[in-house]
N, C-alpha and C. Protein backbone atom coordinates (compact mmCIF):
# COMPACT_ATOMS: atom_id res chain seq x y z
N UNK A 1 0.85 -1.18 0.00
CA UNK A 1 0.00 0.00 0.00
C UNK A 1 0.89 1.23 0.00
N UNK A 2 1.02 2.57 -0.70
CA UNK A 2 1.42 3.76 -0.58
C UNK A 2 1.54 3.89 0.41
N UNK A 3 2.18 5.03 0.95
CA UNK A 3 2.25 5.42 1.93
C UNK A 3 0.72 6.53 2.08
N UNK A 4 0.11 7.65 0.69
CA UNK A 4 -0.33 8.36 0.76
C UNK A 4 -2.00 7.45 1.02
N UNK A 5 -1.96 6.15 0.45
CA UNK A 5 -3.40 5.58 0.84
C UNK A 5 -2.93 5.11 2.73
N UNK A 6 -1.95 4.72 3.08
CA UNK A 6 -2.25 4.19 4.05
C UNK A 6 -2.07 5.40 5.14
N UNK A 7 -2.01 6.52 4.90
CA UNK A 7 -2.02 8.12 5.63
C UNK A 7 -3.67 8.07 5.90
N UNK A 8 -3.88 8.24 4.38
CA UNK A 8 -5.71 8.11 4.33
C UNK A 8 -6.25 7.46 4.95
N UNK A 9 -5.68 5.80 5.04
CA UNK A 9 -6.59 4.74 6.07
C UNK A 9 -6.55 5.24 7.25
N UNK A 10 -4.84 5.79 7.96
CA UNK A 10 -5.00 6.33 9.33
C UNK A 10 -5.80 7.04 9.62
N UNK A 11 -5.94 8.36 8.67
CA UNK A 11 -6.55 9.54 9.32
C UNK A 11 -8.43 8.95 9.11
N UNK A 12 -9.28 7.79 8.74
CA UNK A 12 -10.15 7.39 9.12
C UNK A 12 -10.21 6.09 9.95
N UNK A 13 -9.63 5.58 10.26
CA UNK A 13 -9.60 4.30 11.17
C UNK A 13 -10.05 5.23 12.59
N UNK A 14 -10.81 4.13 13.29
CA UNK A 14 -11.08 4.57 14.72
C UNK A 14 -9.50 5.08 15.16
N UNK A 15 -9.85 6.16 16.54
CA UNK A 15 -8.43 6.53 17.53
C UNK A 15 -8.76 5.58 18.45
N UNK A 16 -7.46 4.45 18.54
CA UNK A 16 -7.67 3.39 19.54
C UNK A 16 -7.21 3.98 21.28
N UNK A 17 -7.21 4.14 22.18
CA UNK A 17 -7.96 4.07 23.54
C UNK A 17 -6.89 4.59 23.72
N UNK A 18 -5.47 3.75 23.55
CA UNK A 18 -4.04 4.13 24.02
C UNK A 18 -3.80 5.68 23.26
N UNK A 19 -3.94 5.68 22.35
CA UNK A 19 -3.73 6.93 21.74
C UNK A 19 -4.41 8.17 22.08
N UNK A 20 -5.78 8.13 22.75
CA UNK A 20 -6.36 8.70 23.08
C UNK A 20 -6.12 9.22 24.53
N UNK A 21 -5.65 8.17 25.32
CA UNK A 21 -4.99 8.59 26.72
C UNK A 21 -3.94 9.39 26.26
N UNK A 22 -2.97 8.66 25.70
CA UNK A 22 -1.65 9.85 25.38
C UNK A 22 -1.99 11.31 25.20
N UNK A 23 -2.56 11.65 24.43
CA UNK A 23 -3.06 12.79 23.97
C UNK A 23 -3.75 13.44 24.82
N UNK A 24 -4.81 13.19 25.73
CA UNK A 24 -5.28 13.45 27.36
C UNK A 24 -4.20 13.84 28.23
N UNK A 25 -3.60 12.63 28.53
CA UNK A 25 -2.20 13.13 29.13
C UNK A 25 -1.74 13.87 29.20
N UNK A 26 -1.27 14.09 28.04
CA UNK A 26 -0.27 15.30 27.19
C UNK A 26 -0.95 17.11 27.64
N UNK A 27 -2.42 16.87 27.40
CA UNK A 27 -3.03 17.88 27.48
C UNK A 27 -3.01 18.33 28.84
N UNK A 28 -3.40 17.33 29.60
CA UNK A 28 -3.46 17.27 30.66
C UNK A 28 -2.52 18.65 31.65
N UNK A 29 -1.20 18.67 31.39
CA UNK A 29 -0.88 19.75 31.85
C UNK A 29 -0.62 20.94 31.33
N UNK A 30 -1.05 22.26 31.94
CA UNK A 30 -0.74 23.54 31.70
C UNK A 30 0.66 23.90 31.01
N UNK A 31 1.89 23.25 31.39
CA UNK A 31 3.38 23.55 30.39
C UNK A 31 2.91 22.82 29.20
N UNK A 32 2.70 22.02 29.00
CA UNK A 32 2.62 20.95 27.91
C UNK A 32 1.92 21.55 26.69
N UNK A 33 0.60 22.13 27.61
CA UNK A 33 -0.40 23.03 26.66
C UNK A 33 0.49 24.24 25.61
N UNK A 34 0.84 24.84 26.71
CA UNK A 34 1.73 26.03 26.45
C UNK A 34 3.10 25.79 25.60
N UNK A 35 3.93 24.94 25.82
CA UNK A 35 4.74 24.06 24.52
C UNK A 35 4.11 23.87 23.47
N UNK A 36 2.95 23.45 23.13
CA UNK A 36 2.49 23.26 22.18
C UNK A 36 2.09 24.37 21.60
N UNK A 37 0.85 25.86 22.04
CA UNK A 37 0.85 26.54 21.79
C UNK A 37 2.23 27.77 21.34
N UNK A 38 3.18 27.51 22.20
CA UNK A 38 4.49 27.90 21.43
C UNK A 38 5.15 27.52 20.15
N UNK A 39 5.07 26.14 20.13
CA UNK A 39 5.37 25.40 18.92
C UNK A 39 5.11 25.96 17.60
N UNK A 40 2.93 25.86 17.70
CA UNK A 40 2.46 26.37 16.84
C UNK A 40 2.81 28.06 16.41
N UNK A 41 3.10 28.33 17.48
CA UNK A 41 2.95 30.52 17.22
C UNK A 41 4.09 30.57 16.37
N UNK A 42 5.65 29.32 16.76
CA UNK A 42 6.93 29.81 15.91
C UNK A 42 6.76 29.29 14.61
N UNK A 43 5.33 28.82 13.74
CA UNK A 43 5.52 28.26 12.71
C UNK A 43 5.73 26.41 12.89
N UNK A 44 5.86 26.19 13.99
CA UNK A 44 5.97 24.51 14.21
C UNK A 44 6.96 23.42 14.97
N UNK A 45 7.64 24.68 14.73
CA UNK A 45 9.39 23.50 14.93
C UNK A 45 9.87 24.77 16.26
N UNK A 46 10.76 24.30 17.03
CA UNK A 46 11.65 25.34 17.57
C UNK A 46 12.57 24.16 18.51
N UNK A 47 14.07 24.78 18.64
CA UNK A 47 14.91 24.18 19.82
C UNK A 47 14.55 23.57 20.62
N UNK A 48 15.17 22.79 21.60
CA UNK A 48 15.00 22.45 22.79
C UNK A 48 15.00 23.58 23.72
N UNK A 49 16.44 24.46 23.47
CA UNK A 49 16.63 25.78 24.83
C UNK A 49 15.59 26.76 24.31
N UNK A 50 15.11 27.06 23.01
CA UNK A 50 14.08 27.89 22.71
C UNK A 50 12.82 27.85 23.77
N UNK A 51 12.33 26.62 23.86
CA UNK A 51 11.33 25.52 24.47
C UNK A 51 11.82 26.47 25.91
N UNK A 52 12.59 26.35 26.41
CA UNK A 52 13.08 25.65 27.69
C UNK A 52 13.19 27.19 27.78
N UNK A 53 13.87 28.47 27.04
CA UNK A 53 13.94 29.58 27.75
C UNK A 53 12.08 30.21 28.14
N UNK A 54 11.29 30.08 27.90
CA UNK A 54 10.03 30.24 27.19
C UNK A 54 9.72 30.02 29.04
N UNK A 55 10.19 28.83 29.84
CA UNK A 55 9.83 28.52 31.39
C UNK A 55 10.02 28.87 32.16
N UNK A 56 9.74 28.77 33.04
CA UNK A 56 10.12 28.80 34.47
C UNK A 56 11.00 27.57 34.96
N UNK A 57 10.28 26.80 34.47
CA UNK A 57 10.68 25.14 34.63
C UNK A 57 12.41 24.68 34.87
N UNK A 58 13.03 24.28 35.96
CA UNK A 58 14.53 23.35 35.35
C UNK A 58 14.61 22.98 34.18
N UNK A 59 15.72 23.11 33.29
CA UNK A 59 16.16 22.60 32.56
C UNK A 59 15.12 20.52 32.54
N UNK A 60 15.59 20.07 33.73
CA UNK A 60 14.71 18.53 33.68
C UNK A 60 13.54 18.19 33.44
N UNK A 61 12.80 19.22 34.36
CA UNK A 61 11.17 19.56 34.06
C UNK A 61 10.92 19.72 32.64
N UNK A 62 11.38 20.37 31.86
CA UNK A 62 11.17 20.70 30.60
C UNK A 62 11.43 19.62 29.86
N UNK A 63 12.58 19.08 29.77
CA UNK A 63 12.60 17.37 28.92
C UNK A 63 11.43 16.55 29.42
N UNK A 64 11.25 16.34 30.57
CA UNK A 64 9.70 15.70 30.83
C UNK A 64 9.17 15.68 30.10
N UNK A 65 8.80 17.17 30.32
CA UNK A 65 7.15 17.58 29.53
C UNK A 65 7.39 16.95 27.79
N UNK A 66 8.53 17.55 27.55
CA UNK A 66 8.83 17.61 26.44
C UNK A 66 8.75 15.85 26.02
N UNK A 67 9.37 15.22 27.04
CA UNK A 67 8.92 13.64 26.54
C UNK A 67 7.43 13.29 26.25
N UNK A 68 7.12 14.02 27.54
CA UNK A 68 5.60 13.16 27.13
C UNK A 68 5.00 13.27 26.41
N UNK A 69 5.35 15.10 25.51
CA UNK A 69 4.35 15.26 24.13
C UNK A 69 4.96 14.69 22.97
N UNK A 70 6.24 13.70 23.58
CA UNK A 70 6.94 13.16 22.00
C UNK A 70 6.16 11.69 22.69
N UNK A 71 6.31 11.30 23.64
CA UNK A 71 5.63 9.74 23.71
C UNK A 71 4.12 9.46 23.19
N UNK A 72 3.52 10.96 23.54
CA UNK A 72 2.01 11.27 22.55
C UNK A 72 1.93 10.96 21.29
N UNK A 73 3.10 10.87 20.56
CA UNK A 73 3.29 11.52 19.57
C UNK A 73 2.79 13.07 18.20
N UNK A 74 2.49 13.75 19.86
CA UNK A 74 2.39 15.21 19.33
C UNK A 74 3.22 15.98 18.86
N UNK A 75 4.85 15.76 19.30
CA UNK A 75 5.94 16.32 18.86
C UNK A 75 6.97 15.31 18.23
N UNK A 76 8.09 15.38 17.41
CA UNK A 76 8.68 14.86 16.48
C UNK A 76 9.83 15.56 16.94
N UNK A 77 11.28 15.03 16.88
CA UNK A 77 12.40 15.44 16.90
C UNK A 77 13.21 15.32 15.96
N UNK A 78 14.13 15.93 15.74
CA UNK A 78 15.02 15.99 14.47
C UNK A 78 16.34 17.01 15.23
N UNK A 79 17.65 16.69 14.48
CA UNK A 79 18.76 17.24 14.94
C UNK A 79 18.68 18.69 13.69
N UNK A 80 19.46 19.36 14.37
CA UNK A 80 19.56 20.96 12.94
C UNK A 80 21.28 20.65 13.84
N UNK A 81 22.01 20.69 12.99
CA UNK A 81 23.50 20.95 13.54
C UNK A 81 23.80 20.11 15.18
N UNK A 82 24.03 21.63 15.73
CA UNK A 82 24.18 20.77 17.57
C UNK A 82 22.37 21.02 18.07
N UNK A 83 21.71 21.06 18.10
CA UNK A 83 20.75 21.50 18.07
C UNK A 83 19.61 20.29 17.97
N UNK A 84 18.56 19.52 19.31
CA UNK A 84 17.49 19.33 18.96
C UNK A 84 16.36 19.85 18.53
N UNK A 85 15.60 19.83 18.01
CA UNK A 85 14.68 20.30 17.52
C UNK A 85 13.30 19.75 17.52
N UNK A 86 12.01 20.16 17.99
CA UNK A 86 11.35 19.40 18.28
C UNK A 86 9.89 20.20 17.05
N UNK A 87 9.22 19.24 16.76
CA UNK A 87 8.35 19.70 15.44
C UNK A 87 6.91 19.36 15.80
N UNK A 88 6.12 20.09 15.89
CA UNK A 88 4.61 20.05 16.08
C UNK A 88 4.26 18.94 15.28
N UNK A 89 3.16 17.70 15.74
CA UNK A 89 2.27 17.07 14.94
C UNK A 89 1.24 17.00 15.69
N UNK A 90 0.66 17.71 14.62
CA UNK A 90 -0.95 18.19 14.79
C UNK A 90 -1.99 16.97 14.70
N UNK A 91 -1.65 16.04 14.13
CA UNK A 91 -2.83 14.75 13.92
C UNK A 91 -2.92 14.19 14.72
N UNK A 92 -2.91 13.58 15.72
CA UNK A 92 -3.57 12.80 16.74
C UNK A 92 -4.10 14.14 17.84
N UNK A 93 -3.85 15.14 17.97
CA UNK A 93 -4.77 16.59 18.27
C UNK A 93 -5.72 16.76 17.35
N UNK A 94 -5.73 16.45 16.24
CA UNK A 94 -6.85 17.02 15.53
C UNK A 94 -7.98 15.69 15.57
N UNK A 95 -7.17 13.93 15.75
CA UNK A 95 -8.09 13.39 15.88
C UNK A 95 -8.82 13.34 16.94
N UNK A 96 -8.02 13.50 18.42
CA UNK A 96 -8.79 13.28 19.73
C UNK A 96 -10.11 14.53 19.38
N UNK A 97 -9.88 16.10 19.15
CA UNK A 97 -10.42 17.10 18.84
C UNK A 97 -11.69 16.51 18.05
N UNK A 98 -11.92 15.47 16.65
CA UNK A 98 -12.59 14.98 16.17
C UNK A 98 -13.58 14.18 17.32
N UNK A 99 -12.70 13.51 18.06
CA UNK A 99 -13.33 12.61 18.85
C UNK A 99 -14.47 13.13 20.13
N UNK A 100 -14.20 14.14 20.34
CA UNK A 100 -14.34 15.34 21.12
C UNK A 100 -15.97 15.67 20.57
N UNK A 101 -15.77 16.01 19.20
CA UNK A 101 -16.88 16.70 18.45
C UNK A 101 -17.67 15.71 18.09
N UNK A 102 -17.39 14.34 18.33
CA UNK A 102 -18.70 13.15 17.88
C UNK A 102 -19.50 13.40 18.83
N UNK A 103 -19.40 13.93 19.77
CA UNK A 103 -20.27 13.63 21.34
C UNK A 103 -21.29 14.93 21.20
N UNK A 104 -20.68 15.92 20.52
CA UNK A 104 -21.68 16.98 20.71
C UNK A 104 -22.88 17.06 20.47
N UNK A 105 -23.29 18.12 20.78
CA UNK A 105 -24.66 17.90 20.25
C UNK A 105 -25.33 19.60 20.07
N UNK A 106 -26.19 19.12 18.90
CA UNK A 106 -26.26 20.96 18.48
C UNK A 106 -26.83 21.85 19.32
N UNK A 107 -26.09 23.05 18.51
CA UNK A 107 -26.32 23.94 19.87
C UNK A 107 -27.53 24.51 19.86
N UNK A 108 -28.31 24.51 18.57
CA UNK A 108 -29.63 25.50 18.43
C UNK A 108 -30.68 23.94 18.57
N UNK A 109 -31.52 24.29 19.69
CA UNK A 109 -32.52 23.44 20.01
C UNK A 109 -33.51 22.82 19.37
N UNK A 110 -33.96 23.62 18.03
CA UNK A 110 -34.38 23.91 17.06
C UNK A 110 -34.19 22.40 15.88
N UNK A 111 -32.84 22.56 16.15
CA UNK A 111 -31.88 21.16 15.00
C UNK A 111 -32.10 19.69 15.57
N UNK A 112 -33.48 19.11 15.51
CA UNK A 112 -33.16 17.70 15.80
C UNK A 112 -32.88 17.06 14.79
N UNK A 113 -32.35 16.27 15.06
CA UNK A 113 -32.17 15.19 14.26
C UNK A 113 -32.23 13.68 14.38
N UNK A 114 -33.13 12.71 14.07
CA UNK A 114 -32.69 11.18 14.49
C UNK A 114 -32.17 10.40 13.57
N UNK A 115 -30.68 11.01 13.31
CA UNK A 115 -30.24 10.22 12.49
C UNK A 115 -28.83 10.56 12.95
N UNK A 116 -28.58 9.46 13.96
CA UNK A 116 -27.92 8.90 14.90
C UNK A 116 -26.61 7.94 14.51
N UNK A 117 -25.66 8.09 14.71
CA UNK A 117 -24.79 7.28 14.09
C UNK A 117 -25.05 5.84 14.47
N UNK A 118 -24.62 4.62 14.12
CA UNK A 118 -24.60 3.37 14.57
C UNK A 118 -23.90 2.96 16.11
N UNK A 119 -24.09 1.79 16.70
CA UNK A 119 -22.56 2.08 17.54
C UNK A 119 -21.60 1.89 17.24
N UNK A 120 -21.37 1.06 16.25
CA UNK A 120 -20.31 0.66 15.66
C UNK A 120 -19.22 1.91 15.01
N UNK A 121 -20.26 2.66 14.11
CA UNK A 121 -19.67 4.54 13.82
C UNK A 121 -19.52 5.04 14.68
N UNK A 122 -19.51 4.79 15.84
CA UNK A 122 -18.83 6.14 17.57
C UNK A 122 -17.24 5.24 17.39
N UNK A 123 -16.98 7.03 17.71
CA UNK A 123 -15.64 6.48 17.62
C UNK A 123 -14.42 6.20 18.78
N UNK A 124 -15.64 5.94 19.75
CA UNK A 124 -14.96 4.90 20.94
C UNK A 124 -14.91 3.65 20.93
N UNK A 125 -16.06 2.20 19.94
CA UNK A 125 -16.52 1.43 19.48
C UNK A 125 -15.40 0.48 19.91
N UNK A 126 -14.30 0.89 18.99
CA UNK A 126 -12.87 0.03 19.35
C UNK A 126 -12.38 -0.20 20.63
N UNK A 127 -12.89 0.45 21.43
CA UNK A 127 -12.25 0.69 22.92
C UNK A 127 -12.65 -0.86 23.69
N UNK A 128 -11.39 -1.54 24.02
CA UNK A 128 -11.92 -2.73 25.11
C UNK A 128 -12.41 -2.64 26.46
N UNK A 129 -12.91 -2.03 26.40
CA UNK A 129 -14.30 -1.68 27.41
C UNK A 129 -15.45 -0.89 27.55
N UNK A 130 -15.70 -0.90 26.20
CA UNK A 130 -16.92 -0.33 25.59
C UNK A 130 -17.92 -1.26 25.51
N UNK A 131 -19.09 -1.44 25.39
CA UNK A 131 -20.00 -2.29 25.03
C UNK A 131 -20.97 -1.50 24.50
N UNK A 132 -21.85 -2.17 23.47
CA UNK A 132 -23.10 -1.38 23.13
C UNK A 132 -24.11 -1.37 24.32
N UNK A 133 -25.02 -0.21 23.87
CA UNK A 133 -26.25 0.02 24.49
C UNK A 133 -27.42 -0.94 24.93
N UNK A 134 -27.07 -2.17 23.97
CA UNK A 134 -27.98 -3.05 24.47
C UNK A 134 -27.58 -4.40 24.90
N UNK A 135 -26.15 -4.53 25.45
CA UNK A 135 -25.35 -5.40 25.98
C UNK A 135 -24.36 -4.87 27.00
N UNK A 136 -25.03 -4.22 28.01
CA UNK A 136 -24.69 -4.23 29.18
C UNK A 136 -23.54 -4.94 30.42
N UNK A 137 -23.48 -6.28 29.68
CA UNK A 137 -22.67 -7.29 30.48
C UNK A 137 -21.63 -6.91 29.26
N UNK A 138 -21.60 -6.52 28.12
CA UNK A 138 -19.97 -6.71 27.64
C UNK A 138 -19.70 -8.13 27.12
N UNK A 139 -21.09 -8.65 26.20
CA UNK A 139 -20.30 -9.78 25.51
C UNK A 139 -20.13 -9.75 24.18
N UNK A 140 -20.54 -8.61 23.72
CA UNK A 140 -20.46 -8.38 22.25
C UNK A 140 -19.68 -7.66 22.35
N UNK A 141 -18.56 -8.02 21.62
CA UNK A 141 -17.75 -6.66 20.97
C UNK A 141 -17.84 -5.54 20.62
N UNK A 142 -19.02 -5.83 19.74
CA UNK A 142 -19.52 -4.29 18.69
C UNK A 142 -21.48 -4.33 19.34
């Protein structure tokens, strides 16, 4: 398979559970947020000490953080000379964000609709400890 069809399969395949914690995680704290929002403001990419002058944080604190949004795989590293460099990836943010927006529900009261996705189309479905709505005990998969 291409690489550009199997990009395509990713960016529609369910976000499986693990990936979805990561990305929670990640969010999860206030520096992390703010790394990221830095990331994005410099265009995407910036240093490690760039990162790191930007804190308050130790020098250690900051590789942390900085791990956990690469173990997310929200950030990407690459060397420039002596120089790490760490690179925004926006897709598993834009999918949890997707995942986020299946749940909503419209805002004008006005808009019903019963045309309801399946359970199988929620895109928690994949999750091993999900069950449908009408299997309660968890013996159906889907």
């Amino acid at each position: 398979m291409s690489s550009r069809l199997a990009n395509e399969a990713e960016a529609v395949a369910p976000l499986h559970s693990a990936s979805l914690d990561g990305v929670f995680n990640a969010l999860a704290h206030p520096a992390r947020r703010q790394i990221l929002v830095s990331l994005y403001a410099r265009g995407g990419s910036m240093s490690a000490g760039e990162i790191a002058d930007r804190f308050k944080h130790s020098w250690p604190t900051t590789t942390r953080h900085l791990g956990v949004l690469e173990q997310a795989g929200m950030v990407s590293t690459f060397k420039r000379g002596r120089h790490r460099m760490y690179q925004l990836r926006r897709r598993l943010l834009l999918r949890a964000a997707d995942w986020i927006y299946s749940w909503a529900e419209p805002v004008d009261d006005t808009v019903v609709s019963d045309e309801r996705p399946t359970w199988t189309d929620l895109p928690f479905a994949d999750m091993r400890n999900a069950t449908a709505p009408d299997d309660p005990q968890g013996t159906n998969p889907n």
